[in-house]
Structure formats: structure tokens, C-alpha cells
PDB file of N, CA and C in Angstrom:
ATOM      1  N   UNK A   1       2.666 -12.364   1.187  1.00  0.00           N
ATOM      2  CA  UNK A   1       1.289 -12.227   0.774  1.00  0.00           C
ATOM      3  C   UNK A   1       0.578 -11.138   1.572  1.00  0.00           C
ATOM      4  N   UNK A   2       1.139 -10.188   2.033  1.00  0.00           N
ATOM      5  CA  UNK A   2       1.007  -9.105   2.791  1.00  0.00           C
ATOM      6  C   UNK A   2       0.047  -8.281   1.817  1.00  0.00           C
ATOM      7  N   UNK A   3       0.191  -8.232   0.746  1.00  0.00           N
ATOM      8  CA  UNK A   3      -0.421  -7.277  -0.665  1.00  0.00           C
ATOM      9  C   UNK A   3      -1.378  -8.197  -1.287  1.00  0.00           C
ATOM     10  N   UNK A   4      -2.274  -7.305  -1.604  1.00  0.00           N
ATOM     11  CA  UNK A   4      -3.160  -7.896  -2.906  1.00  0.00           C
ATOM     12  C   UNK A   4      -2.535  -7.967  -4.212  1.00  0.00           C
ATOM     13  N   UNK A   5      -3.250  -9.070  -5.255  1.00  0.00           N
ATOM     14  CA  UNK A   5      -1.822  -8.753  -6.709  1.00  0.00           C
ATOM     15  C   UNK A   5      -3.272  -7.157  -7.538  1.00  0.00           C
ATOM     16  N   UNK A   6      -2.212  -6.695  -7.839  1.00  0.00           N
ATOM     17  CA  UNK A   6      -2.766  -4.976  -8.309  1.00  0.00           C
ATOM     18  C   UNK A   6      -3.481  -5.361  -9.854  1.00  0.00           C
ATOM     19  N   UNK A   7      -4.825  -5.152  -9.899  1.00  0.00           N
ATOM     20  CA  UNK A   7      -5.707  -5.310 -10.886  1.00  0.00           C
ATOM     21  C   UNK A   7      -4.776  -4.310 -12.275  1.00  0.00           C
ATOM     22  N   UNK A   8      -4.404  -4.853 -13.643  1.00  0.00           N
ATOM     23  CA  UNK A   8      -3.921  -3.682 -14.233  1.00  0.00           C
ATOM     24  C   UNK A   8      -4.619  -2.679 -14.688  1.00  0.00           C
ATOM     25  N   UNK A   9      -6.496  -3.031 -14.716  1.00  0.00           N
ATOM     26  CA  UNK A   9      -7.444  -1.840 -14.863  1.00  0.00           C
ATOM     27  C   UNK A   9      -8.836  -2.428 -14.337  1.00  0.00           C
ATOM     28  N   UNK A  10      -9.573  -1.010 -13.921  1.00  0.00           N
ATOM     29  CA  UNK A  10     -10.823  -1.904 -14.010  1.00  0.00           C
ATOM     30  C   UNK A  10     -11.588  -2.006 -12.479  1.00  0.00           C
ATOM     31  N   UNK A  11     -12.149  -2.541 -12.087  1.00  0.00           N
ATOM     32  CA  UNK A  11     -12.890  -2.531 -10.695  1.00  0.00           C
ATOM     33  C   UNK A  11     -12.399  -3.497 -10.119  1.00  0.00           C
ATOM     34  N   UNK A  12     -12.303  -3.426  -8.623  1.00  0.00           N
ATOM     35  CA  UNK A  12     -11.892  -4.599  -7.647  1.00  0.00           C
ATOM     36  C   UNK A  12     -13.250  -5.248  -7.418  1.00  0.00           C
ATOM     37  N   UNK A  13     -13.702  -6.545  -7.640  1.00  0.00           N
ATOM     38  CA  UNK A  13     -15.156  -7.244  -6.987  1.00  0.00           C
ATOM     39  C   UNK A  13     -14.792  -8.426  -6.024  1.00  0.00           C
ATOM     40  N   UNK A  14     -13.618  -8.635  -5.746  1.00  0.00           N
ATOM     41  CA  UNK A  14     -13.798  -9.568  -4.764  1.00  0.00           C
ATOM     42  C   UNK A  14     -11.955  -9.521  -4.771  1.00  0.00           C
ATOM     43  N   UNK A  15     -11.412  -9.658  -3.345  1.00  0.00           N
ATOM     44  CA  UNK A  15     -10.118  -9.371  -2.715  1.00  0.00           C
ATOM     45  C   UNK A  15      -9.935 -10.242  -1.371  1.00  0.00           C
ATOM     46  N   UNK A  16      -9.038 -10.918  -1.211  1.00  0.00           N
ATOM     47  CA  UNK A  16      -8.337 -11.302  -0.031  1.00  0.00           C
ATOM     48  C   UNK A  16      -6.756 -11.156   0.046  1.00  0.00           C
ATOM     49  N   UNK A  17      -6.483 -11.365   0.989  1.00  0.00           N
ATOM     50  CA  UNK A  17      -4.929 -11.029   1.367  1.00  0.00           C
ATOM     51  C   UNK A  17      -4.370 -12.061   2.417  1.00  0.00           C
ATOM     52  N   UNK A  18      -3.287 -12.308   1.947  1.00  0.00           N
ATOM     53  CA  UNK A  18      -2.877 -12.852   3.427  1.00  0.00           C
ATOM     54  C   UNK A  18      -3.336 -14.260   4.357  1.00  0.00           C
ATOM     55  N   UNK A  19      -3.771 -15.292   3.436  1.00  0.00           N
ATOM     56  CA  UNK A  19      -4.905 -16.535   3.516  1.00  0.00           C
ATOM     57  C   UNK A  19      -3.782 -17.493   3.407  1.00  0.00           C
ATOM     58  N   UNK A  20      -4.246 -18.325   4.466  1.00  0.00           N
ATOM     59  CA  UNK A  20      -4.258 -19.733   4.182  1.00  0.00           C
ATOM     60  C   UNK A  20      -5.234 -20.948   4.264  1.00  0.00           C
ATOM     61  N   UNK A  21      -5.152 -21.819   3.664  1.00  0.00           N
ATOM     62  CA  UNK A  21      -6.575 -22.762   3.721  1.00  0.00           C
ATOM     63  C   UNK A  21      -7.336 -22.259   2.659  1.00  0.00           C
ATOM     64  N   UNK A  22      -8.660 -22.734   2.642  1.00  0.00           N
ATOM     65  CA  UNK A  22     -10.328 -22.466   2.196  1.00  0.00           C
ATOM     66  C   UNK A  22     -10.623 -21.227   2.003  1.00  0.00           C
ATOM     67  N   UNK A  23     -11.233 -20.573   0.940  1.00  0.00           N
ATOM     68  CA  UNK A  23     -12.072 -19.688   1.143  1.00  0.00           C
ATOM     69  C   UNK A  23     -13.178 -19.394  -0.154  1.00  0.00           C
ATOM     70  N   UNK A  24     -14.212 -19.111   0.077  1.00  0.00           N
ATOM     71  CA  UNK A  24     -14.632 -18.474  -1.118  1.00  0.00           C
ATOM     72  C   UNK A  24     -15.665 -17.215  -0.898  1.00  0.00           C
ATOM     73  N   UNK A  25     -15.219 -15.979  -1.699  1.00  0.00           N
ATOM     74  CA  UNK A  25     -15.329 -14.643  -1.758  1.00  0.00           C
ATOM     75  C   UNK A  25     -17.048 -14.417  -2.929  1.00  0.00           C
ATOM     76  N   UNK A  26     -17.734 -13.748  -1.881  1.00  0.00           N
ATOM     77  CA  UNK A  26     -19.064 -13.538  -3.013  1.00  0.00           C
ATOM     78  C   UNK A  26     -18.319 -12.279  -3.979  1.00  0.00           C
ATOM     79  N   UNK A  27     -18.697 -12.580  -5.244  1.00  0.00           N
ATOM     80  CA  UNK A  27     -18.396 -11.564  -6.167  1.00  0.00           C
ATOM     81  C   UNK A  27     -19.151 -10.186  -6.356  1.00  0.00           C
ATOM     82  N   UNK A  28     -19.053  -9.038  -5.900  1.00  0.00           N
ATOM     83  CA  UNK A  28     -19.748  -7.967  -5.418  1.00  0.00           C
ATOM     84  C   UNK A  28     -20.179  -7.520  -6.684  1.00  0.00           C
ATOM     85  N   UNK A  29     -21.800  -7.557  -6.742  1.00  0.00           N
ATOM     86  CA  UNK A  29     -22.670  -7.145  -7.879  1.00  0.00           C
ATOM     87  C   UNK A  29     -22.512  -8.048  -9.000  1.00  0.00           C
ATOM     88  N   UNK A  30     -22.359  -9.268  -7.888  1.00  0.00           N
ATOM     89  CA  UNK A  30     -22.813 -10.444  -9.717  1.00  0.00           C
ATOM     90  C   UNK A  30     -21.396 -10.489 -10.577  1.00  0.00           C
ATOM     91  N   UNK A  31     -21.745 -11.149 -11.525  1.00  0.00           N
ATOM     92  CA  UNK A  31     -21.065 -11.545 -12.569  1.00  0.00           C
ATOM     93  C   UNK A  31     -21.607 -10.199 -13.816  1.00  0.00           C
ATOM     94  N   UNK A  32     -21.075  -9.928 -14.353  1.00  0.00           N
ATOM     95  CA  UNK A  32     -21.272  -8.824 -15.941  1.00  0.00           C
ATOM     96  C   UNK A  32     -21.017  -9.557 -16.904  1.00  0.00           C
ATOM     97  N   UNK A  33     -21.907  -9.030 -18.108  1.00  0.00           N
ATOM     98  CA  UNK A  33     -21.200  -9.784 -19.446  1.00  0.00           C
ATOM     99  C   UNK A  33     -19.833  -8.876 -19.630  1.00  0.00           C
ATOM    100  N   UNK A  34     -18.893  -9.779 -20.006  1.00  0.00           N
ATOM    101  CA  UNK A  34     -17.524  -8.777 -20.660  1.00  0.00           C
ATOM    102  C   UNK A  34     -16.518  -9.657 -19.527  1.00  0.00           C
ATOM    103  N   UNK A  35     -15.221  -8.899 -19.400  1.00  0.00           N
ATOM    104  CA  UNK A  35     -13.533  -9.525 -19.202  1.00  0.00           C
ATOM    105  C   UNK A  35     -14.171  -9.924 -17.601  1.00  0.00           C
ATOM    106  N   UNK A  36     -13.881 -11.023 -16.952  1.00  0.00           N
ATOM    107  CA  UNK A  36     -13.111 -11.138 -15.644  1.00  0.00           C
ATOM    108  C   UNK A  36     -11.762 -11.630 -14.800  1.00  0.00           C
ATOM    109  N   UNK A  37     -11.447 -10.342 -14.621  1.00  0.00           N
ATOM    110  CA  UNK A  37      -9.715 -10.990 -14.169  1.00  0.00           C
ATOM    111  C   UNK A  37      -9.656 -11.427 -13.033  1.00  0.00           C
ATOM    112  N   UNK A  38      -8.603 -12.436 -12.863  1.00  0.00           N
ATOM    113  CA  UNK A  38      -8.363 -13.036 -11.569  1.00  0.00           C
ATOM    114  C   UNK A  38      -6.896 -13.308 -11.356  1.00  0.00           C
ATOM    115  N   UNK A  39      -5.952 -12.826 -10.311  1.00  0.00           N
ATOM    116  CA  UNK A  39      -5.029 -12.494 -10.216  1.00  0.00           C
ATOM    117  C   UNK A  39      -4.585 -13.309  -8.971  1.00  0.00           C
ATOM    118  N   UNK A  40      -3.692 -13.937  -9.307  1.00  0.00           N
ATOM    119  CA  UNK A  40      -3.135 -14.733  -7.752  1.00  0.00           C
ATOM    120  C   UNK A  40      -1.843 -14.992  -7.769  1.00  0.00           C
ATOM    121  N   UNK A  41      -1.531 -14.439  -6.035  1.00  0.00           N
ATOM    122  CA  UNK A  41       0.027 -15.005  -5.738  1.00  0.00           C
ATOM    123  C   UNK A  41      -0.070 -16.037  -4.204  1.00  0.00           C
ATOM    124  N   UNK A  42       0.938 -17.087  -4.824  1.00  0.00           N
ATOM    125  CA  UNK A  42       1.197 -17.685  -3.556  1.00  0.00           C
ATOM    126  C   UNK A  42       2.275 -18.037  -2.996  1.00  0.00           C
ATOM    127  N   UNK A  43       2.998 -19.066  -2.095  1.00  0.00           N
ATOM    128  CA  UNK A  43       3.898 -19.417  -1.505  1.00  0.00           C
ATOM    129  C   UNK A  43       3.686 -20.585  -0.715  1.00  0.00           C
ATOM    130  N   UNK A  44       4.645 -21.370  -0.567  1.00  0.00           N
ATOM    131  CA  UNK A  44       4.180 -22.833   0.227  1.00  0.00           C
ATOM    132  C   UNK A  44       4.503 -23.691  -1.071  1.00  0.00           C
ATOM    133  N   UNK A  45       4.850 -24.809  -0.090  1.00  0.00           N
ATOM    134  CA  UNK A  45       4.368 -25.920  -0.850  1.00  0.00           C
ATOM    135  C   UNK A  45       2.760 -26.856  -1.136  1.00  0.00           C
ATOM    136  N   UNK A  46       2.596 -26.471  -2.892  1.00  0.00           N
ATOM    137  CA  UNK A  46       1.586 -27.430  -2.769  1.00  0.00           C
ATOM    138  C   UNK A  46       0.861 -26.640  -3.528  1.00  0.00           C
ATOM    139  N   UNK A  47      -0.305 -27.486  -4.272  1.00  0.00           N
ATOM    140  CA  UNK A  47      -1.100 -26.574  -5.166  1.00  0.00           C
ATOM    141  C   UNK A  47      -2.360 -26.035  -4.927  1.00  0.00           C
ATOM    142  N   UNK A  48      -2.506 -24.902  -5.319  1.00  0.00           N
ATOM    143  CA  UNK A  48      -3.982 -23.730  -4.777  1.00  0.00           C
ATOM    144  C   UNK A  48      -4.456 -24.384  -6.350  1.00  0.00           C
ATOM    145  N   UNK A  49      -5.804 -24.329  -5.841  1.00  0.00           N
ATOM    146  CA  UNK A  49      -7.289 -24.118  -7.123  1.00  0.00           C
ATOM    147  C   UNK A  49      -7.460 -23.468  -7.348  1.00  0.00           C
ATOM    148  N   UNK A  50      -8.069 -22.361  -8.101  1.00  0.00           N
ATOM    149  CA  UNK A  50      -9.352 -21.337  -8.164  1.00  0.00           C
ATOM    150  C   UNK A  50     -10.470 -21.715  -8.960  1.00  0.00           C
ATOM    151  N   UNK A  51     -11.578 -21.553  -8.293  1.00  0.00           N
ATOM    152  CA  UNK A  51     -12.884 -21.762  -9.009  1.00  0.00           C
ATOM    153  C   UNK A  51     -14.174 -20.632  -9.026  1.00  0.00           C
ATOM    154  N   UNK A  52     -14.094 -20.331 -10.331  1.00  0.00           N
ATOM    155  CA  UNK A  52     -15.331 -19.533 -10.274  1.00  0.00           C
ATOM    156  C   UNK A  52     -16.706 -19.715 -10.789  1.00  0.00           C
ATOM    157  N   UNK A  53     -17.489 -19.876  -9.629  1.00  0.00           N
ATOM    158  CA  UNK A  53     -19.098 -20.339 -10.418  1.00  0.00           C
ATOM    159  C   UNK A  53     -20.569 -19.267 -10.252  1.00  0.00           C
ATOM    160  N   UNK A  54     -21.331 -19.404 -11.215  1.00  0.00           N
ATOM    161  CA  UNK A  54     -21.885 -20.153 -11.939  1.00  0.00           C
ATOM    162  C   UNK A  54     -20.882 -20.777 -13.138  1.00  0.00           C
ATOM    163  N   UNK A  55     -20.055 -19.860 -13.562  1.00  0.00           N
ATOM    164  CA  UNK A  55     -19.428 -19.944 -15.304  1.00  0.00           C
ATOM    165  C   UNK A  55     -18.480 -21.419 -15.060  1.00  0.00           C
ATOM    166  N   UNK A  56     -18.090 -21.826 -13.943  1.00  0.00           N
ATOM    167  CA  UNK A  56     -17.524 -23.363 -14.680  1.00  0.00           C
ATOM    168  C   UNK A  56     -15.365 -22.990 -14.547  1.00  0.00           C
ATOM    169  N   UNK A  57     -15.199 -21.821 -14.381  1.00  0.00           N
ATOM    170  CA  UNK A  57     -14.043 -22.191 -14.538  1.00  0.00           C
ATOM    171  C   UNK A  57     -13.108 -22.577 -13.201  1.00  0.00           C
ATOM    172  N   UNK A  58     -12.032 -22.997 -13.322  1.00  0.00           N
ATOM    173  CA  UNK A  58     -11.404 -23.805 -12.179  1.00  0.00           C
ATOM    174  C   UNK A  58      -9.511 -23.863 -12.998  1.00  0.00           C
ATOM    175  N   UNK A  59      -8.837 -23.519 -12.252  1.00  0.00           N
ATOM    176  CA  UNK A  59      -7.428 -23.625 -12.657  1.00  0.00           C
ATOM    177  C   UNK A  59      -6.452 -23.638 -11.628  1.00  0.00           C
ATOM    178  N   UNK A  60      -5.470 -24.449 -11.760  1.00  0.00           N
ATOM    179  CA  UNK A  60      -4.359 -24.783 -10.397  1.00  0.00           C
ATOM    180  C   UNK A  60      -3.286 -23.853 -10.800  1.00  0.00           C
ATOM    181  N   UNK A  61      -2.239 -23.744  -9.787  1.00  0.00           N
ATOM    182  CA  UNK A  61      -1.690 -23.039  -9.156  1.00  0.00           C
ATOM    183  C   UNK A  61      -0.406 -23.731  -8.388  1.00  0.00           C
ATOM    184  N   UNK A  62       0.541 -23.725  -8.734  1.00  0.00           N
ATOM    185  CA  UNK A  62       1.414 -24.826  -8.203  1.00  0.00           C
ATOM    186  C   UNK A  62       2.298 -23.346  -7.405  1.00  0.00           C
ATOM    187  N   UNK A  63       2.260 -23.952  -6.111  1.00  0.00           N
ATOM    188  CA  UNK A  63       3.030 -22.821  -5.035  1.00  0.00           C
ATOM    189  C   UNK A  63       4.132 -23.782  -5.124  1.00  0.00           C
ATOM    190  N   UNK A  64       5.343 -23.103  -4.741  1.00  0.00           N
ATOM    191  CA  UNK A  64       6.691 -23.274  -4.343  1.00  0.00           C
ATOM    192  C   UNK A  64       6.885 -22.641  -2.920  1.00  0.00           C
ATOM    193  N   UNK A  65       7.791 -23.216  -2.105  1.00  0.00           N
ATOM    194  CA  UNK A  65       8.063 -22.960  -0.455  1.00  0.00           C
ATOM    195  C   UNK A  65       9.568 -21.946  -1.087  1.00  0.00           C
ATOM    196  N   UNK A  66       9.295 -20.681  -0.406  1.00  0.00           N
ATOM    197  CA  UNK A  66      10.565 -19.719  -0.613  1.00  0.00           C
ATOM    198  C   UNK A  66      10.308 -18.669  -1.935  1.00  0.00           C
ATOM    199  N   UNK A  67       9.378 -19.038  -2.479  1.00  0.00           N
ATOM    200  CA  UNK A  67       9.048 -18.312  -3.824  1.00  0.00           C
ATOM    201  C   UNK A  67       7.577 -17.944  -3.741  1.00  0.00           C
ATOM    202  N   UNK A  68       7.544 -16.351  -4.511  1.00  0.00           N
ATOM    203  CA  UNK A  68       6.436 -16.268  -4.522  1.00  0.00           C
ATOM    204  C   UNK A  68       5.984 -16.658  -6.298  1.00  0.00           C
ATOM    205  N   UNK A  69       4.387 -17.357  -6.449  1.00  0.00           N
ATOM    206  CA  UNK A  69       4.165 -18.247  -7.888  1.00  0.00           C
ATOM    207  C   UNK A  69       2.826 -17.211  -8.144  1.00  0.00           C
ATOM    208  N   UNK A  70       2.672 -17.307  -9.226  1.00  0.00           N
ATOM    209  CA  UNK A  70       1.940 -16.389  -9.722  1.00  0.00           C
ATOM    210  C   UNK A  70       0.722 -16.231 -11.155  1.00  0.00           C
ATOM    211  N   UNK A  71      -0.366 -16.076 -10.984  1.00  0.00           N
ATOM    212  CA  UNK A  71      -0.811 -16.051 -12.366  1.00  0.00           C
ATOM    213  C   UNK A  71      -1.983 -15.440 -12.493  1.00  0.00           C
ATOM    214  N   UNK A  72      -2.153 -15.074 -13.822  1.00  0.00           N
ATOM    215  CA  UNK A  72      -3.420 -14.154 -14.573  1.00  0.00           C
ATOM    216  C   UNK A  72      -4.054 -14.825 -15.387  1.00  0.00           C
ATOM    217  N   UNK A  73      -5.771 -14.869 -15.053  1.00  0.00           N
ATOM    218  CA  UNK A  73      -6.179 -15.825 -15.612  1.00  0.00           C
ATOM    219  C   UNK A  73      -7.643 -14.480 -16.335  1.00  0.00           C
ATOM    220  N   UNK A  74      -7.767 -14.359 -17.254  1.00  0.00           N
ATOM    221  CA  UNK A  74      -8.944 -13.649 -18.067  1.00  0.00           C
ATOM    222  C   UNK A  74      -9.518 -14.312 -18.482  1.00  0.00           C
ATOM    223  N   UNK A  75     -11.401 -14.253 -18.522  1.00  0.00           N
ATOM    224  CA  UNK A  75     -12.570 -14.769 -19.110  1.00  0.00           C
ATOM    225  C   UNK A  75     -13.355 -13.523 -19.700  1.00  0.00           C
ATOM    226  N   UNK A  76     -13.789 -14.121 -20.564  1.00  0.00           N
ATOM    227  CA  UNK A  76     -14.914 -13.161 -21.224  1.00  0.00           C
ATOM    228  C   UNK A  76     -16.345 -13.765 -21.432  1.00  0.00           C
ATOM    229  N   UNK A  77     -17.124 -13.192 -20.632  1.00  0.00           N
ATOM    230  CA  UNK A  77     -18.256 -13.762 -20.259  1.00  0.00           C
ATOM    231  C   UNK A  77     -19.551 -13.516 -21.190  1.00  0.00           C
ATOM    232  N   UNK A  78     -20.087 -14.015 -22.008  1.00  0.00           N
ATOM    233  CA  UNK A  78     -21.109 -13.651 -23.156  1.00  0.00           C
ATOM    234  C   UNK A  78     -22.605 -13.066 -22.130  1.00  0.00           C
ATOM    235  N   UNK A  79     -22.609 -13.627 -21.059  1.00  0.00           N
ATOM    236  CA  UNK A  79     -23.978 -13.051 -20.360  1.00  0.00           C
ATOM    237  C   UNK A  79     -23.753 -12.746 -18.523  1.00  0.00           C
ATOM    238  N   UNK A  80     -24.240 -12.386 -17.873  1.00  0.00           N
ATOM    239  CA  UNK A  80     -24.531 -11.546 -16.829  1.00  0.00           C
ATOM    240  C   UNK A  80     -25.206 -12.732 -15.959  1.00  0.00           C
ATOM    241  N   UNK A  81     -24.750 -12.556 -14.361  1.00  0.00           N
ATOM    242  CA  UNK A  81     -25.416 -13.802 -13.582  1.00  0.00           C
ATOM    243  C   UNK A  81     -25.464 -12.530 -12.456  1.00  0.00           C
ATOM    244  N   UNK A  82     -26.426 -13.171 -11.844  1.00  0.00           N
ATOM    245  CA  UNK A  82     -26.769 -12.381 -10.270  1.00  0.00           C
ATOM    246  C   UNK A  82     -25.747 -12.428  -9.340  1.00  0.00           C
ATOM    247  N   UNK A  83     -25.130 -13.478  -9.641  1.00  0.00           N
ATOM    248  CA  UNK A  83     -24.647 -13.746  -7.899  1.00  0.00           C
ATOM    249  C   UNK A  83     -23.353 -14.406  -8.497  1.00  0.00           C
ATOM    250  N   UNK A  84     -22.121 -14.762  -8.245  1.00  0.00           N
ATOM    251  CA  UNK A  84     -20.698 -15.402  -8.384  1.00  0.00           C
ATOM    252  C   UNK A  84     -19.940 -15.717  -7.180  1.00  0.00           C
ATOM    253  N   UNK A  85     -19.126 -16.613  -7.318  1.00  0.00           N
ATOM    254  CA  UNK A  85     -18.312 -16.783  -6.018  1.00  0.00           C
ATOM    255  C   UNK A  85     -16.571 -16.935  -6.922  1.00  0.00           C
ATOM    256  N   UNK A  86     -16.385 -17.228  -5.952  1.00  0.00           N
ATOM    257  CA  UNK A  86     -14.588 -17.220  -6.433  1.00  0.00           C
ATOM    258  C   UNK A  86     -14.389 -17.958  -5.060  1.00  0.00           C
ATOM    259  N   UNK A  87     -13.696 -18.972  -5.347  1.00  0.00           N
ATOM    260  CA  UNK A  87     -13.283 -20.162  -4.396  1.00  0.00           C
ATOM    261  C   UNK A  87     -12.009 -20.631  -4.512  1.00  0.00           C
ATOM    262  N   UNK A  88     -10.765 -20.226  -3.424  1.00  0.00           N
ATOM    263  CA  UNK A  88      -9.450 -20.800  -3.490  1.00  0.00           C
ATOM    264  C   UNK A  88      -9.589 -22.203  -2.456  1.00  0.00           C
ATOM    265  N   UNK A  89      -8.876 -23.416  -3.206  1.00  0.00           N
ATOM    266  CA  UNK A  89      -8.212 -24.574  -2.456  1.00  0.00           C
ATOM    267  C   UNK A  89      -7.675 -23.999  -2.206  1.00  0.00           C
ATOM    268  N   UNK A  90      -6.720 -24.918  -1.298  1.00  0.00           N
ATOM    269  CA  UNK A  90      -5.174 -24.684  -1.178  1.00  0.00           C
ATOM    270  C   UNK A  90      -4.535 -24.925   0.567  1.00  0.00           C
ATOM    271  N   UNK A  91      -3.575 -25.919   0.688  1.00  0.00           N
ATOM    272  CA  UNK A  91      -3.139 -26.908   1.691  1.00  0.00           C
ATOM    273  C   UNK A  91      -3.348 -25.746   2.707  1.00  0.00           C
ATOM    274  N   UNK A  92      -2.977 -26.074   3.557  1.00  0.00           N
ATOM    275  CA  UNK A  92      -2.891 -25.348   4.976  1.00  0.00           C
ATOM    276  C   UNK A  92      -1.422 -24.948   5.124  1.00  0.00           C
ATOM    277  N   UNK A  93      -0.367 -25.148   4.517  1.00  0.00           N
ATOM    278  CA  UNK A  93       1.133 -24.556   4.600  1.00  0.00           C
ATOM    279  C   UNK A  93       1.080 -22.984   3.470  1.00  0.00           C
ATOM    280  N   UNK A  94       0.253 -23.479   2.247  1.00  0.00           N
ATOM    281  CA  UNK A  94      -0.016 -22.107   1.469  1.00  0.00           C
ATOM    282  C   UNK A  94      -0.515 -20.846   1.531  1.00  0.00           C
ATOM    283  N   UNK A  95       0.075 -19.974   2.053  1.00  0.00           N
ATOM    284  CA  UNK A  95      -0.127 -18.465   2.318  1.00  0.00           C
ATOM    285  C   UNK A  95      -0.718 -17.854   0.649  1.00  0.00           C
ATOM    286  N   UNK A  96      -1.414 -17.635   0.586  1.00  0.00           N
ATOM    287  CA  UNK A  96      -2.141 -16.734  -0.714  1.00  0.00           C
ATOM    288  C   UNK A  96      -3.168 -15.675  -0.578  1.00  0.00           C
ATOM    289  N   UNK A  97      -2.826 -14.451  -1.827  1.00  0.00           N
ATOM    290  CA  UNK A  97      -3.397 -13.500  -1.750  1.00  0.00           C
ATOM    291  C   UNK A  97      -4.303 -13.894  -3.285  1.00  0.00           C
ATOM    292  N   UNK A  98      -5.436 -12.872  -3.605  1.00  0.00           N
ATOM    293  CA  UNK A  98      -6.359 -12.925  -4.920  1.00  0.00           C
ATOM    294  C   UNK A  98      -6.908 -11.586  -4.837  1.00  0.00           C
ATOM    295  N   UNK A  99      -6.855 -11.112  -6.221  1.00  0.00           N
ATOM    296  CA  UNK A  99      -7.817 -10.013  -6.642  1.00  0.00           C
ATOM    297  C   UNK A  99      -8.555 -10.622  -7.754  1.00  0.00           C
ATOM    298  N   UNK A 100      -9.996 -10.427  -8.111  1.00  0.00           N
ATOM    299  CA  UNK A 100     -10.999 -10.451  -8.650  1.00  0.00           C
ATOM    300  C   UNK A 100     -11.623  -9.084  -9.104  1.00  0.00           C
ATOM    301  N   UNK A 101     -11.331  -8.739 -10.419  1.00  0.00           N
ATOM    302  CA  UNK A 101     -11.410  -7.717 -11.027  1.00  0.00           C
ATOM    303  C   UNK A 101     -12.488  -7.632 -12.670  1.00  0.00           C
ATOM    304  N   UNK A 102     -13.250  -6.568 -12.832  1.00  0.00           N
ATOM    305  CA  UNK A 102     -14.018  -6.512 -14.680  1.00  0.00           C
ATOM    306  C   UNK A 102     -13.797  -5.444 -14.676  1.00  0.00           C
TER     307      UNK A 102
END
């Protein structure tokens, strides 16, 4: 988890690398109406969350110990918010990286 996972287009708004435990990332310049990608790899045993609010969404992540697990999750947002967060669970053995991309 040395790397961020590589946005396939588009702006970076929120990035970590290299995490384990808790975190949640303010989304730089709000939420936009239109696509938001969210890109995550992990490792460990045990399952990572992601949650992004105001909009409500939330999806697991089942890590494997020895493997890196992986997924792309796209929203399309009908309206524009000031402010967003992006919030990973995830045990204290789970090493994980996230890009947050529109």
C-alpha cells in the first residue's frame, strides 16, 4: 500500500496512502454535481468500510492477509454540497490506500 490506486481520469480530491485504522479525508472543494470515483486497495485480514457523506453512500471491502483486494466504486451526484468527507473503517491489522477522484 506504498501507492495510491491511479484515478483513470479526472481530478484527485481526497488521497491517502499507506493507512491503517480510522480515517476520514475532507473532500477538497466540496462535493460537484456529476461522477465521483473512489478507488481502494487493501491487505490484512478483515473488512474496510468506505463512507461518503453528506450523499449517504457506504460499501465494504473484504481484505485478505497476503493479497492485495480491490475496488471501484462510481456515483453520480444530481446536486453540489459544500463540504464532503470520505471515511475508511477498517481493523488495525489492515494496511489501505484510497483515491477520491470527479
Amino acid at each position: 500500500m506504498t501507492e495510491a490506486p491511479v484515478l483513470p481520469d479526472g481530478e484527485v480530491v481526497a488521497q491517502a496512502v499507506n493507512v491503517t485504522g480510522n480515517r476520514e479525508m475532507e473532500i477538497r472543494g466540496g462535493i460537484t454535481a456529476g461522477p465521483l470515483s473512489i478507488l481502494v486497495n487493501c491487505q490484512g485480514r478483515g473488512t474496510l468500510t468506505v463512507s461518503v457523506e453528506p450523499v449517504g453512500l457506504s460499501f465494504p471491502l473484504e481484505c485478505v492477509e497476503g493479497e492485495v483486494s480491490s475496488t471501484f466504486n462510481q456515483l453520480s451526484l444530481k446536486r453540489a454540497r459544500d463540504h464532503g468527507t470520505v471515511s475508511v473503517s477498517a481493523p488495525s491489522g489492515v494496511r489501505w490506500a484510497l483515491t477520491a477522484g470527479r
